[in-house]
PDB file of N, CA and C in Angstrom:
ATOM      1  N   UNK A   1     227.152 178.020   2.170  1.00  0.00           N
ATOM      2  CA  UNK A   1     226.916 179.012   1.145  1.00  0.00           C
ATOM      3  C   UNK A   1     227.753 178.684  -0.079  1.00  0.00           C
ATOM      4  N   UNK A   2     227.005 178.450  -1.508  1.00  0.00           N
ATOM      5  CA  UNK A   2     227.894 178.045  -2.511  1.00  0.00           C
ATOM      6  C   UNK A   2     227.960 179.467  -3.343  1.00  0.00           C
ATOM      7  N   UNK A   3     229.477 179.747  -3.396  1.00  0.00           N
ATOM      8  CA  UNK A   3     229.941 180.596  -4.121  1.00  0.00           C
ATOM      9  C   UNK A   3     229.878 180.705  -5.974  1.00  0.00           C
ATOM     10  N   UNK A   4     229.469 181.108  -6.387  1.00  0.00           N
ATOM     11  CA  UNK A   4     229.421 180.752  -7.794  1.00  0.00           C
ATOM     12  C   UNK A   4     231.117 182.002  -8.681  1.00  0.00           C
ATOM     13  N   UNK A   5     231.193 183.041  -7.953  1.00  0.00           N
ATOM     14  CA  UNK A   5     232.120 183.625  -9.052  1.00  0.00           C
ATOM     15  C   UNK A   5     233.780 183.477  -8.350  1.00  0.00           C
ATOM     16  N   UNK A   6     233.376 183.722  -6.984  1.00  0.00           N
ATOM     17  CA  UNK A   6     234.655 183.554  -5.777  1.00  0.00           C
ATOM     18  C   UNK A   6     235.227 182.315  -5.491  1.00  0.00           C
ATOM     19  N   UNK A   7     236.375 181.739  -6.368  1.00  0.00           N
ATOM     20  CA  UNK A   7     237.096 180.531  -5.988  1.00  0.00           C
ATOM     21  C   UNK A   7     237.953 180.654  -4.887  1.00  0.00           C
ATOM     22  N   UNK A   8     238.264 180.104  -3.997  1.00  0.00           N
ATOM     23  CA  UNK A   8     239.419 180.691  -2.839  1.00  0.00           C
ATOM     24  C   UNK A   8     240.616 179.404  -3.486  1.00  0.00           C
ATOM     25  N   UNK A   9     241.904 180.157  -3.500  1.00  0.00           N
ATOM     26  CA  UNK A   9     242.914 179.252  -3.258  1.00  0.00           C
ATOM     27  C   UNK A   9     243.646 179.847  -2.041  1.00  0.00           C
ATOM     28  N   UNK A  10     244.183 178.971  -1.165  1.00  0.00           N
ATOM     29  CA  UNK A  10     244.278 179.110   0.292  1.00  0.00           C
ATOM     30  C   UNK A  10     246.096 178.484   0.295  1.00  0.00           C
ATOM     31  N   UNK A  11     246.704 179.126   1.030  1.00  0.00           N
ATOM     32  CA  UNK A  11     247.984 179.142   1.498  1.00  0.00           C
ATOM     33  C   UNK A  11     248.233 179.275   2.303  1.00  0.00           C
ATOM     34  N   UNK A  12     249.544 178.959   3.232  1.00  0.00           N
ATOM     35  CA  UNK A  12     249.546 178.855   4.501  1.00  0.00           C
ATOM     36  C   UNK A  12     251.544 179.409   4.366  1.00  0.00           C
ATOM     37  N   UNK A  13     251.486 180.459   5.408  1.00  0.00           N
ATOM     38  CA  UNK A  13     253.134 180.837   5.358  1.00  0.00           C
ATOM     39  C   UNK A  13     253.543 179.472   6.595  1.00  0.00           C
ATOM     40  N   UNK A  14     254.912 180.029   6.493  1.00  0.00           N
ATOM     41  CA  UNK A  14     255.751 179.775   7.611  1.00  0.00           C
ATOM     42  C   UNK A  14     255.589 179.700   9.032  1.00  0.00           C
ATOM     43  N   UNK A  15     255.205 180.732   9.121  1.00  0.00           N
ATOM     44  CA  UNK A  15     254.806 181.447  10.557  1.00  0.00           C
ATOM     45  C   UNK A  15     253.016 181.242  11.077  1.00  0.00           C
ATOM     46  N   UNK A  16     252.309 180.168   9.874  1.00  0.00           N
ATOM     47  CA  UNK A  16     251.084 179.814  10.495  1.00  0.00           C
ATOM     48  C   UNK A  16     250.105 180.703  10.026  1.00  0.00           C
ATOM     49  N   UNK A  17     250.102 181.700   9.085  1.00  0.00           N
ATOM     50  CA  UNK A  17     249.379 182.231   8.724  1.00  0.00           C
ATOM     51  C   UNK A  17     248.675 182.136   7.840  1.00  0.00           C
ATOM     52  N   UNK A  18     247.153 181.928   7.428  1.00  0.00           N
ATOM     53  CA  UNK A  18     246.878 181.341   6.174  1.00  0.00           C
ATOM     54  C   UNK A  18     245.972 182.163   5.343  1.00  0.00           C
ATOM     55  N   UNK A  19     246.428 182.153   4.096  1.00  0.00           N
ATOM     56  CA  UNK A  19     245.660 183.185   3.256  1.00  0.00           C
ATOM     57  C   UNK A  19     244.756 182.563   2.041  1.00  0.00           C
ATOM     58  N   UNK A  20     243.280 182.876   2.011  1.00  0.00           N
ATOM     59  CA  UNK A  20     242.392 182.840   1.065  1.00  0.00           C
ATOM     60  C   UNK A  20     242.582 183.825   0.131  1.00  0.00           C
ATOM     61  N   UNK A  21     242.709 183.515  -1.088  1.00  0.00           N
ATOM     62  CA  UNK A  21     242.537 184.449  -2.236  1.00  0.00           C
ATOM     63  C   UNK A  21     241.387 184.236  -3.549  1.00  0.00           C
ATOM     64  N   UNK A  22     240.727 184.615  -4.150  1.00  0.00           N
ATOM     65  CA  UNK A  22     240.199 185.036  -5.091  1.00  0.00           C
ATOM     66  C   UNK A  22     239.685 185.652  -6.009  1.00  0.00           C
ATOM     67  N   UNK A  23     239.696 185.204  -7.357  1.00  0.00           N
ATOM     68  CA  UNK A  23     239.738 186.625  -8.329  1.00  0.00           C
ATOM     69  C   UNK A  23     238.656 186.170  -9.220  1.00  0.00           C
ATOM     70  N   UNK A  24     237.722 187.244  -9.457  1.00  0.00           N
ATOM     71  CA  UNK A  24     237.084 187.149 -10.618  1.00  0.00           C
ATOM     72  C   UNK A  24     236.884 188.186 -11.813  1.00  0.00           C
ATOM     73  N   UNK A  25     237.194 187.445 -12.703  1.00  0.00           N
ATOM     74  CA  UNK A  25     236.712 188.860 -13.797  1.00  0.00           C
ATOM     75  C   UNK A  25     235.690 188.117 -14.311  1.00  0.00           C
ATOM     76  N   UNK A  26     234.991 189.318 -14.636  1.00  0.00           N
ATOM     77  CA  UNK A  26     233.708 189.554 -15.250  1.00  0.00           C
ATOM     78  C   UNK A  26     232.867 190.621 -16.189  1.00  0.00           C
ATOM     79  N   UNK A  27     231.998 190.666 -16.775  1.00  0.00           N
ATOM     80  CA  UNK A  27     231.414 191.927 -17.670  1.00  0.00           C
ATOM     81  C   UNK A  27     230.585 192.693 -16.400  1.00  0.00           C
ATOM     82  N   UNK A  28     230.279 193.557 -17.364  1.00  0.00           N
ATOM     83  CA  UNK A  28     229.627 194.705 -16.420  1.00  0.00           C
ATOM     84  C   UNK A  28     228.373 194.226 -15.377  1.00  0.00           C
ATOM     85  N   UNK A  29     227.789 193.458 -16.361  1.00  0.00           N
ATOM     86  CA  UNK A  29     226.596 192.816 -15.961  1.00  0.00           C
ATOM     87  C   UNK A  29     226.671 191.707 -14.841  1.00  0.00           C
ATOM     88  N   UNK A  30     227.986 191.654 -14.721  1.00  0.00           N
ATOM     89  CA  UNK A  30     227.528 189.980 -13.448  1.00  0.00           C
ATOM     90  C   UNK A  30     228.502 190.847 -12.172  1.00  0.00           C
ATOM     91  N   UNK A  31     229.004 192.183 -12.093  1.00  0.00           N
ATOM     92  CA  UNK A  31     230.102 192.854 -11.296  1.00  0.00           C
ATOM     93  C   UNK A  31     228.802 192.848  -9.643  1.00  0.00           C
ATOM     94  N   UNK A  32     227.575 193.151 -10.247  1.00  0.00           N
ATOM     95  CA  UNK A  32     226.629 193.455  -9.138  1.00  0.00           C
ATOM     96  C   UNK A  32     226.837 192.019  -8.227  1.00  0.00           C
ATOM     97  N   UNK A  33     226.633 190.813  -8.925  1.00  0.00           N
ATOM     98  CA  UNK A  33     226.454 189.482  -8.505  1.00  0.00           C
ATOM     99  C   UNK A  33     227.909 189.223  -7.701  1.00  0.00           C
ATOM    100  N   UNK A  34     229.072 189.716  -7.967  1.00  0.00           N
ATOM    101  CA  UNK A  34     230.450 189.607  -7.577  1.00  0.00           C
ATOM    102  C   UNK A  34     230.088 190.110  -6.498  1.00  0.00           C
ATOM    103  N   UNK A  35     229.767 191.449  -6.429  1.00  0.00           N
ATOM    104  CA  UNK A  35     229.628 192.294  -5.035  1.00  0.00           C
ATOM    105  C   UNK A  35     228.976 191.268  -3.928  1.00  0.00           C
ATOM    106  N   UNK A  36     228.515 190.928  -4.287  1.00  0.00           N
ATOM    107  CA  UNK A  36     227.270 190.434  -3.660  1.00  0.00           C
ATOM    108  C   UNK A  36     228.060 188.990  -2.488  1.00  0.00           C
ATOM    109  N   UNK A  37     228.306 188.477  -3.269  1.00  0.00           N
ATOM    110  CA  UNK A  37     228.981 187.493  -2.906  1.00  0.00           C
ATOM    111  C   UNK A  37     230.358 188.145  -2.476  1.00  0.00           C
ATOM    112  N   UNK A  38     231.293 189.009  -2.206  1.00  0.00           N
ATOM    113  CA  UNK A  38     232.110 189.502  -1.414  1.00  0.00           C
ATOM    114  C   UNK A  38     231.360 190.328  -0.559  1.00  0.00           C
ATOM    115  N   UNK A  39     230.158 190.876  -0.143  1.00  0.00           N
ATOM    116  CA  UNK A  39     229.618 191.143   0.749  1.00  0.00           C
ATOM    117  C   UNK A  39     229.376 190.078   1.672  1.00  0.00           C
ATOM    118  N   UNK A  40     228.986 189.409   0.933  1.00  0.00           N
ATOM    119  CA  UNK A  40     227.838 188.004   1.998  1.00  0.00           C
ATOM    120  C   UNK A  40     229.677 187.265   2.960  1.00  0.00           C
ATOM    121  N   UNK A  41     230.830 187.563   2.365  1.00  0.00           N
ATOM    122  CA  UNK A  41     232.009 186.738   2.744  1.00  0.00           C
ATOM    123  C   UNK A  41     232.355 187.330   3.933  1.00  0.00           C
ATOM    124  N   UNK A  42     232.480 188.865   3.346  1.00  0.00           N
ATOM    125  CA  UNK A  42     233.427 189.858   4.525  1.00  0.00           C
ATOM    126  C   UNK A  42     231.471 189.808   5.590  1.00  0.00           C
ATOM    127  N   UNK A  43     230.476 189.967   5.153  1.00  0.00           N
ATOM    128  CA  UNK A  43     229.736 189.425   6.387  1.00  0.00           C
ATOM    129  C   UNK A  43     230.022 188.638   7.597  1.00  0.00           C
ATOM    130  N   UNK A  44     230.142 187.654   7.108  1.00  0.00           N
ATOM    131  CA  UNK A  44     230.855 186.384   7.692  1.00  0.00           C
ATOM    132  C   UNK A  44     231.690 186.147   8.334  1.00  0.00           C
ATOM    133  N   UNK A  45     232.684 186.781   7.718  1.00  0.00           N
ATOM    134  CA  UNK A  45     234.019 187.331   8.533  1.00  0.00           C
ATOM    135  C   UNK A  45     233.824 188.355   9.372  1.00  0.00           C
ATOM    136  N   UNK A  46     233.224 189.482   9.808  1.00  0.00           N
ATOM    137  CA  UNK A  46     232.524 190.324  10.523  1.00  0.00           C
ATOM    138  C   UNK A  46     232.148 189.783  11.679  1.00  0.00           C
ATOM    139  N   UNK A  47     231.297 189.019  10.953  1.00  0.00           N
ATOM    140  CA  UNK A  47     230.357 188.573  12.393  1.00  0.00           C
ATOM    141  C   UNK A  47     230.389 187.359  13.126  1.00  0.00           C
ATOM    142  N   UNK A  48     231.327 186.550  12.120  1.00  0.00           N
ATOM    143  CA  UNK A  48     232.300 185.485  13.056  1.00  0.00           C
ATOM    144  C   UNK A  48     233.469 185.696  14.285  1.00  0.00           C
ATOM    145  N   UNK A  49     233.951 186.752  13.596  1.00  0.00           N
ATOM    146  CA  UNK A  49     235.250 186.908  14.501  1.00  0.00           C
ATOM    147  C   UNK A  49     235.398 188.475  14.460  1.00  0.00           C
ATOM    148  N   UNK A  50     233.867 188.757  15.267  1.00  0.00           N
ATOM    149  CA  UNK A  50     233.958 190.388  15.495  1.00  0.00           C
ATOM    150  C   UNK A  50     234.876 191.027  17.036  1.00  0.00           C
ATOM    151  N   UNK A  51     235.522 192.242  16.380  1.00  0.00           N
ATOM    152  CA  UNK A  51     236.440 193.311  17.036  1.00  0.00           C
ATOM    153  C   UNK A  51     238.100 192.182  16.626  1.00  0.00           C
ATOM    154  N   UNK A  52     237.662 191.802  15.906  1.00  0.00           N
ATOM    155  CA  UNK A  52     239.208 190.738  15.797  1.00  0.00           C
ATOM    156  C   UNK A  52     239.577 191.171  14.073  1.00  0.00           C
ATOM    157  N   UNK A  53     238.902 192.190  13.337  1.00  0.00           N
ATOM    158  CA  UNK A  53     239.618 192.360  11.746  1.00  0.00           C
ATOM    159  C   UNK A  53     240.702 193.765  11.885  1.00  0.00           C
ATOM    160  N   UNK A  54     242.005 193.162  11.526  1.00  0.00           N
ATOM    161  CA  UNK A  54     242.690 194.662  11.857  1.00  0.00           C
ATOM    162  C   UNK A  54     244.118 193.488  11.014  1.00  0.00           C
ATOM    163  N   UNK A  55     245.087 194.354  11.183  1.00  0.00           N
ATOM    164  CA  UNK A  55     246.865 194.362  10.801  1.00  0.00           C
ATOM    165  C   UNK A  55     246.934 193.011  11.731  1.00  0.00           C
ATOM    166  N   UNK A  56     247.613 191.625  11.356  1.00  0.00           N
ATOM    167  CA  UNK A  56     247.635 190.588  11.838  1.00  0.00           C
ATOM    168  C   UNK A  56     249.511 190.829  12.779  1.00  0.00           C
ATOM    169  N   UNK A  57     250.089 191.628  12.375  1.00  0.00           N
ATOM    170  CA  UNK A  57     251.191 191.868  13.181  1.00  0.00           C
ATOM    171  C   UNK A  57     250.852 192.833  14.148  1.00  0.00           C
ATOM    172  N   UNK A  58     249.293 193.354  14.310  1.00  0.00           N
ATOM    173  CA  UNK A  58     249.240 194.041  15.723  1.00  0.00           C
ATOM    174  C   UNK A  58     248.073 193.594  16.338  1.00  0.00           C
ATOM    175  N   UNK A  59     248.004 191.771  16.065  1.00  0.00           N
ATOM    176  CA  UNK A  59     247.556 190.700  16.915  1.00  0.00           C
ATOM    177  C   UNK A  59     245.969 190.512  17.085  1.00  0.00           C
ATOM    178  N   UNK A  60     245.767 191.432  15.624  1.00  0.00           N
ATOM    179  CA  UNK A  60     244.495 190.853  15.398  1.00  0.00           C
ATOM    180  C   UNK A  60     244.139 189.076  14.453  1.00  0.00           C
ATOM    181  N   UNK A  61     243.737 188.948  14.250  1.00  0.00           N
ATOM    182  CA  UNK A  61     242.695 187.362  13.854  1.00  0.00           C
ATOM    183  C   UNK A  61     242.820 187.340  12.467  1.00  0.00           C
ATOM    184  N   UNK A  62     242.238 188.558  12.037  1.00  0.00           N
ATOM    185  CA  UNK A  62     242.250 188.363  10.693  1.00  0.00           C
ATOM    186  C   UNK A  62     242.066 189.784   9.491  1.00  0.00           C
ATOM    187  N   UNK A  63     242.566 189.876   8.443  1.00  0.00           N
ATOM    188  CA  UNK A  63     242.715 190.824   7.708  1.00  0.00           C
ATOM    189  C   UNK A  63     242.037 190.367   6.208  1.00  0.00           C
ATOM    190  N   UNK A  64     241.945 191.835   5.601  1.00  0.00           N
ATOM    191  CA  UNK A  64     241.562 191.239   4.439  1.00  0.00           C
ATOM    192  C   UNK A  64     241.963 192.283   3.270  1.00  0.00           C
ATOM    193  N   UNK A  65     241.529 192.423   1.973  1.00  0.00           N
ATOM    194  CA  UNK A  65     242.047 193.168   0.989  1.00  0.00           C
ATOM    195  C   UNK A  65     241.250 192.911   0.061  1.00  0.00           C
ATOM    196  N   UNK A  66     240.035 194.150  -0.597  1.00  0.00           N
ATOM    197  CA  UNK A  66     239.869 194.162  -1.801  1.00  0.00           C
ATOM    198  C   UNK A  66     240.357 195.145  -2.843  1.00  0.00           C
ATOM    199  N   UNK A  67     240.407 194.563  -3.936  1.00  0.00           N
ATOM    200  CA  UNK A  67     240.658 195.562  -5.196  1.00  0.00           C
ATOM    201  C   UNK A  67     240.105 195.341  -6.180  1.00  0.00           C
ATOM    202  N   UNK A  68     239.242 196.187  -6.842  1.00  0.00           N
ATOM    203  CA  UNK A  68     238.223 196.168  -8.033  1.00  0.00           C
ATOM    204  C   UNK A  68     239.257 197.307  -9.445  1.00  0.00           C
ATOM    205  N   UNK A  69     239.044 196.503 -10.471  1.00  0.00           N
ATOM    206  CA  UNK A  69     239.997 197.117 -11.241  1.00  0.00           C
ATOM    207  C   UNK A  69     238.732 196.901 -12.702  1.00  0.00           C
ATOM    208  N   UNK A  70     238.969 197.766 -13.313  1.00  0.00           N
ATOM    209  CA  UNK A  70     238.243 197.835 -14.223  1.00  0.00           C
ATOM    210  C   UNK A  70     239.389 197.454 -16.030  1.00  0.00           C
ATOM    211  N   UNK A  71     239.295 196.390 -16.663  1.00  0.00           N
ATOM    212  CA  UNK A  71     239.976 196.359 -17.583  1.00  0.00           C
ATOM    213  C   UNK A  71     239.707 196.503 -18.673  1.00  0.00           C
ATOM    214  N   UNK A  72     238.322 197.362 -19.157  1.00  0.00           N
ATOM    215  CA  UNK A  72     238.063 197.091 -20.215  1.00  0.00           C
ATOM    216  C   UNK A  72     237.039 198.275 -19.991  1.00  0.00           C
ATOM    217  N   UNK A  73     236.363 198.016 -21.002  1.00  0.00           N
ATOM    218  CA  UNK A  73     234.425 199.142 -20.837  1.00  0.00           C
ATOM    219  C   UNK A  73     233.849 197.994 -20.512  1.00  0.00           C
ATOM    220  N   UNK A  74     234.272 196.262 -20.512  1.00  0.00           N
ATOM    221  CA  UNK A  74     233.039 195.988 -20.584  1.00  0.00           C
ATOM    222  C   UNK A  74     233.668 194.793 -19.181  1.00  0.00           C
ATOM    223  N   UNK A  75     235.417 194.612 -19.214  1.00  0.00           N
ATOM    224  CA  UNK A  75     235.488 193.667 -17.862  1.00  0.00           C
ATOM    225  C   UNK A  75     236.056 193.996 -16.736  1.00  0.00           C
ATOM    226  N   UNK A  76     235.341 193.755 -15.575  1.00  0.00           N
ATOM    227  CA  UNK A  76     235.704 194.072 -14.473  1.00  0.00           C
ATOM    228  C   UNK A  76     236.585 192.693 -13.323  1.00  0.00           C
ATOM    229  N   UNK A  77     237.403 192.951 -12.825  1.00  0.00           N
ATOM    230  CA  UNK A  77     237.920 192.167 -12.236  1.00  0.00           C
ATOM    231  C   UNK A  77     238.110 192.251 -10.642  1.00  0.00           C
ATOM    232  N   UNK A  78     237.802 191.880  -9.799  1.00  0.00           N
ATOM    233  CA  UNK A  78     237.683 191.960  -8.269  1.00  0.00           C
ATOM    234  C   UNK A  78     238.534 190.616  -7.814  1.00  0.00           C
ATOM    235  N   UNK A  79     239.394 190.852  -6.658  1.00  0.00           N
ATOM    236  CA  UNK A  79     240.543 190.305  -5.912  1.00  0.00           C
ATOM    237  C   UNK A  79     240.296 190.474  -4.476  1.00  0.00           C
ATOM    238  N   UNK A  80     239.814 189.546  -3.514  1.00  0.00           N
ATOM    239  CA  UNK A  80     239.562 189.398  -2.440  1.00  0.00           C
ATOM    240  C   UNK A  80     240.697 188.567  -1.613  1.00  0.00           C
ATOM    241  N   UNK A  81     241.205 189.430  -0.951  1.00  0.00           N
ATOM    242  CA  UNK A  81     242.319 188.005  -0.354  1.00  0.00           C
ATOM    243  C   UNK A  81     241.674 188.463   1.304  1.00  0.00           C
ATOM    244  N   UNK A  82     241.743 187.358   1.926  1.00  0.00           N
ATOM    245  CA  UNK A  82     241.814 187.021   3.693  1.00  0.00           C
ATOM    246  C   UNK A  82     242.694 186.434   4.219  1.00  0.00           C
ATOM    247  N   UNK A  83     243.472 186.789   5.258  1.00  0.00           N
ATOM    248  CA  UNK A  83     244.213 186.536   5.878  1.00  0.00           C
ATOM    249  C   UNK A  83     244.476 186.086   7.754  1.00  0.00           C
ATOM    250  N   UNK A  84     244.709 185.173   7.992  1.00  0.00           N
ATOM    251  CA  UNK A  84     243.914 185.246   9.527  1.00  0.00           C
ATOM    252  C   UNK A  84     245.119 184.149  10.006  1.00  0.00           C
ATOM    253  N   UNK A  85     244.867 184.341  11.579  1.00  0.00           N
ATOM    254  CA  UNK A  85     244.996 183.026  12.370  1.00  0.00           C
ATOM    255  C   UNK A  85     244.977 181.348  12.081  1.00  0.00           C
ATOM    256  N   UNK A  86     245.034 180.338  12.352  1.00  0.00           N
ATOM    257  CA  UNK A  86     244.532 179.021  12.332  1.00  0.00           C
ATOM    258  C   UNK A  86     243.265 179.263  12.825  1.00  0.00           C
ATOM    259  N   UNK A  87     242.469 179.531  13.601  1.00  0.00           N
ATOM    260  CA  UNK A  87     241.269 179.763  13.773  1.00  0.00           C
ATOM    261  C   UNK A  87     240.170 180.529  12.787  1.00  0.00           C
ATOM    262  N   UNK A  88     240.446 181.557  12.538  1.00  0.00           N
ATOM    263  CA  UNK A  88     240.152 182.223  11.377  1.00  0.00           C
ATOM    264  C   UNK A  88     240.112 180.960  10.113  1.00  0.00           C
ATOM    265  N   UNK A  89     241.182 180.768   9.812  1.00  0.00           N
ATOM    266  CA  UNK A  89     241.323 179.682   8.631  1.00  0.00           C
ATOM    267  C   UNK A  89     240.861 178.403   8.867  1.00  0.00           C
ATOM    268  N   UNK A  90     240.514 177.926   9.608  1.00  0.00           N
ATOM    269  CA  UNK A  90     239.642 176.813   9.604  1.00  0.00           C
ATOM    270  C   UNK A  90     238.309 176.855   9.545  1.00  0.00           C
ATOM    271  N   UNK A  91     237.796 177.875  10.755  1.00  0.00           N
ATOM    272  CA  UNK A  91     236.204 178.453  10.422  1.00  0.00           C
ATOM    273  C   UNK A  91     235.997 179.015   8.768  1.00  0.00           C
ATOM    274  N   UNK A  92     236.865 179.440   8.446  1.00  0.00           N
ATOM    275  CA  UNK A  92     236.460 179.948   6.763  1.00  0.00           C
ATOM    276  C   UNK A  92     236.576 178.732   6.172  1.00  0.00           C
ATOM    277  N   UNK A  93     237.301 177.621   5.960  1.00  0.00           N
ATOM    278  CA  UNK A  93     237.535 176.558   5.680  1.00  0.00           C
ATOM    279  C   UNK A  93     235.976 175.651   5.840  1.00  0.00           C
ATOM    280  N   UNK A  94     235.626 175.466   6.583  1.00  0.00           N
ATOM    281  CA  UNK A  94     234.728 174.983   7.213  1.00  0.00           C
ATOM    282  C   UNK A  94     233.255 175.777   6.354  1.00  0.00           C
ATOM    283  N   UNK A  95     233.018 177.004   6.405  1.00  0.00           N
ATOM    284  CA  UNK A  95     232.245 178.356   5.970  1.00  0.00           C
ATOM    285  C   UNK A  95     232.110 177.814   4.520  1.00  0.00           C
ATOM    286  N   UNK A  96     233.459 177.958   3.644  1.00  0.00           N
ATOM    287  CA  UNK A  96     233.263 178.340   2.302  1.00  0.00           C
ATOM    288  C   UNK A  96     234.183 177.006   1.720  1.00  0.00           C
ATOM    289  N   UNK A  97     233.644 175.700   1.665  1.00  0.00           N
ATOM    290  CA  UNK A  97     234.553 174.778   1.299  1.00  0.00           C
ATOM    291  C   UNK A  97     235.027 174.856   0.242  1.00  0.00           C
ATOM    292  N   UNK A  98     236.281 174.287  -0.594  1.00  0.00           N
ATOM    293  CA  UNK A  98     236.504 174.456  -2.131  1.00  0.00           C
ATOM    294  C   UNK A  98     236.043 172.894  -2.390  1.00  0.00           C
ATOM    295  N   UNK A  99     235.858 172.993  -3.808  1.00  0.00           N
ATOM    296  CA  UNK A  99     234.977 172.140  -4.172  1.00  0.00           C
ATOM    297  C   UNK A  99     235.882 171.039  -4.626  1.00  0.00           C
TER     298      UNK A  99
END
């Protein structure tokens, strides 16, 4: 699946944990197309590694975080981060390559 607005930059802590992040801003008009494509992700994540999305310190797989912020009348900005296992992070790896 090629992402057109969602870039992931991906990090990895200490402790093995690795986090996808991406941000897009955009006008009013392409916010639907954003959705869209953070639907089709957290899909994915759903139904890859279902009963496993919860708080990763109470030993679930994988977590995630959106925030939609509005900066303007006319730009909107959306922040998707995922957070998971080595398993988790490789299947997404694998899922949503960076280019």
């Amino acid at each position: 699946m090629a992402l057109d607005y969602l870039i992931f930059d991906h990090s990895e802590d200490t402790e093995g944990i690795g986090t996808f992040e991406a941000m897009a801003s955009v006008t009013a008009d392409r916010l639907d197309a954003v959705h869209a494509e953070v639907t089709s992700v957290l899909a994915w994540a759903f139904a890859t590694f279902t009963d496993a999305h919860g708080p990763l310190d109470q030993g679930f797989e994988w977590d995630h975080d959106l925030q939609v912020q509005q900066e303007s009348t006319t730009l909107h900005t959306v922040t998707l981060l995922l957070s998971g296992g080595a398993a988790f992070c490789q299947a997404f790896a694998e899922r949503f390559p960076a280019d």
